[in-house]
Protein backbone atom coordinates (compact mmCIF):
# COMPACT_ATOMS: atom_id res chain seq x y z
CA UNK A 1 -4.27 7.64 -6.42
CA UNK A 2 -8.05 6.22 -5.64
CA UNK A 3 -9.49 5.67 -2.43
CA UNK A 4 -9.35 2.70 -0.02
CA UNK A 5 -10.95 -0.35 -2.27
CA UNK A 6 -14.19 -2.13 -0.74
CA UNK A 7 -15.32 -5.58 -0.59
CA UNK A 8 -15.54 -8.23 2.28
CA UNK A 9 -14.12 -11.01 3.44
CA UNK A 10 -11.38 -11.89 6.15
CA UNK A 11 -8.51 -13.54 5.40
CA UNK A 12 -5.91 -11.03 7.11
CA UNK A 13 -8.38 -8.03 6.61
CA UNK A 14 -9.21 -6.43 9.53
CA UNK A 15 -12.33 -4.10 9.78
CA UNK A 16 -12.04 -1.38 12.47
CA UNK A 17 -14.23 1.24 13.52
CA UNK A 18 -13.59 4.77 12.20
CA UNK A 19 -14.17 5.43 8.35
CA UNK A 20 -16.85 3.39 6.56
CA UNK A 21 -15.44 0.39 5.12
CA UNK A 22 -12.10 1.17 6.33
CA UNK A 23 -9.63 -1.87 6.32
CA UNK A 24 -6.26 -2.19 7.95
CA UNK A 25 -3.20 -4.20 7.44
CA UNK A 26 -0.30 -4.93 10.19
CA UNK A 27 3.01 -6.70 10.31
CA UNK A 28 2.03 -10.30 9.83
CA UNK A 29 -0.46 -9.43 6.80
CA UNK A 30 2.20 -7.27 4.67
CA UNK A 31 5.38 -9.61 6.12
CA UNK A 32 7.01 -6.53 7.78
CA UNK A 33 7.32 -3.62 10.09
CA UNK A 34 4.69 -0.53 9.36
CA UNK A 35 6.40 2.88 9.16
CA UNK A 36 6.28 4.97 12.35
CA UNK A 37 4.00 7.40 10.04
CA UNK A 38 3.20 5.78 7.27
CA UNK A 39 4.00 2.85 5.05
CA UNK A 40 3.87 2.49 1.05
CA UNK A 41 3.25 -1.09 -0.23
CA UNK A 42 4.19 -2.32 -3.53
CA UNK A 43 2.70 -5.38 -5.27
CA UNK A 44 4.91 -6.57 -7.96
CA UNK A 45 5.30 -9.32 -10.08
CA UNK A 46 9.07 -10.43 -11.18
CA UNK A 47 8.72 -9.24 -15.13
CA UNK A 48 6.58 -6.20 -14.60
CA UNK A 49 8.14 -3.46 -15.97
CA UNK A 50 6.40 -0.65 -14.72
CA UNK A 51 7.31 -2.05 -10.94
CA UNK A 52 10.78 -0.80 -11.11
CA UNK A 53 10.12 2.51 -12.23
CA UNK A 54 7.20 2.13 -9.18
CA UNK A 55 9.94 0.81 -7.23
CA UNK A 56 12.37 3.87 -7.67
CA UNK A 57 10.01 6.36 -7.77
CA UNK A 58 8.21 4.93 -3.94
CA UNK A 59 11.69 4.50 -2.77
CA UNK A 60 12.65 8.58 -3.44
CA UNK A 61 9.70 9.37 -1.84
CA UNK A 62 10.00 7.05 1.28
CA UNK A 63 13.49 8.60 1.37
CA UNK A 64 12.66 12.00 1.71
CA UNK A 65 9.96 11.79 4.32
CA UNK A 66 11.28 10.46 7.32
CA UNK A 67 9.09 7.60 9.34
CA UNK A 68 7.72 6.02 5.96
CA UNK A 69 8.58 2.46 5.37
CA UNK A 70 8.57 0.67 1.81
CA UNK A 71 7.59 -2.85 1.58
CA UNK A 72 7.59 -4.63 -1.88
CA UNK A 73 5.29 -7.69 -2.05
CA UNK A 74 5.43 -10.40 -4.89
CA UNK A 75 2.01 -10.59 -5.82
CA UNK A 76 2.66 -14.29 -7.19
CA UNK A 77 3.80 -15.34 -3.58
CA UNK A 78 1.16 -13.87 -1.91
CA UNK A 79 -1.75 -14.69 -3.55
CA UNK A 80 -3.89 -15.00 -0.74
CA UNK A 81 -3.08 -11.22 0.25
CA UNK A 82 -3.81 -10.72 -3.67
CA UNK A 83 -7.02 -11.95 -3.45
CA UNK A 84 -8.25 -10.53 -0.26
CA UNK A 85 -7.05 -6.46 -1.33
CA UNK A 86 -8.65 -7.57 -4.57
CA UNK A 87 -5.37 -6.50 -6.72
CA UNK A 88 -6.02 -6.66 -10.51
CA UNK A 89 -2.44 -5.80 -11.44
CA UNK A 90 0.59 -4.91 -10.65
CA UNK A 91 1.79 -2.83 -10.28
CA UNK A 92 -0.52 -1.93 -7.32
CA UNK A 93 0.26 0.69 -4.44
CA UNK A 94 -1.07 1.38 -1.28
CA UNK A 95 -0.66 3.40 1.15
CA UNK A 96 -1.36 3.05 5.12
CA UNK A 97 -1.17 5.34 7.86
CA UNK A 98 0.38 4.46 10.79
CA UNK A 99 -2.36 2.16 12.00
CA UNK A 100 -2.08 0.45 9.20
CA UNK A 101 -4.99 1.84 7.41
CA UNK A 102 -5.40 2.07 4.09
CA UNK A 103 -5.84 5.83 2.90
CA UNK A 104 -5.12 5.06 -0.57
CA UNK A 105 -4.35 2.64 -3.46
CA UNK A 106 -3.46 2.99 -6.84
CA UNK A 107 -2.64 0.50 -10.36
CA UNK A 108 0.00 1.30 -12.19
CA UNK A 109 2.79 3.53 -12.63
CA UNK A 110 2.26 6.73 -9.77
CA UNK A 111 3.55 10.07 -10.52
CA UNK A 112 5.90 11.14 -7.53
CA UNK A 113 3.63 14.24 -7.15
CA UNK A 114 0.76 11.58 -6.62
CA UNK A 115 2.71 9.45 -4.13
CA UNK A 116 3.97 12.43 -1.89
CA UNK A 117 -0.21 13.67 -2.05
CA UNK A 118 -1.69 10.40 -0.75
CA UNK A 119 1.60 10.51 1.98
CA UNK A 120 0.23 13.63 2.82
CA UNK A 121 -3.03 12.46 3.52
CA UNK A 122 -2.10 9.07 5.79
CA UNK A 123 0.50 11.50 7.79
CA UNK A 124 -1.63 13.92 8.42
CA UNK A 125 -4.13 12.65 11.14
């Protein structure tokens, strides 16, 4: 998994101080509650095939560490939120701390090992 991605703009993107660059994402952006430590967010599209592999693979991980939350986004529904995280394809992950911050994002299918290394990361501040 890659860092946080860059760019500006608004539209639901919050910039807070902190990291350089560092953008944030709450409740009303991804339509749900964040995880009391961290959150993993899925953008998927209805025939991707490599989002429900993603899909299993975030929920194992999300099961075994307790506080993390897993929210699945339709990327074709939420094309605004598309735009603004500047999401080539899906399937894309990120993942937040609790704050909402995004510590890291990845395209594509994630290795587990991958997934429970970027956890690591947003739990651990």
């Amino acid at each position: 998994m890659t860092g946080a991605g860059s760019g500006a703009g608004s539209n639901g993107r919050r910039r807070v101080p902190g990291r350089d660059d560092e953008e944030r994402l709450g409740a009303a952006e991804i339509g749900a509650e964040l995880g009391e430590r961290a959150t993993l967010v899925q953008f998927s599209t209805a025939f991707c095939q490599p989002c429900r592999a993603t899909r299993r693979t975030l929920t194992e991980v999300a099961d075994m560490v307790a506080g993390v939350a897993l929210v699945e986004i339709d990327a074709e529904a939420r094309l605004d939120l598309v735009r603004t995280l500047d999401i080539e394809r899906t399937p894309t992950v990120l993942v937040l701390d609790a704050g909402g911050a995004i510590v890291r994002r990845a395209a594509g299918l994630p290795r587990k090992a991958d997934v429970i290394a970027a956890l690591g990361m947003a739990v651990r501040d």
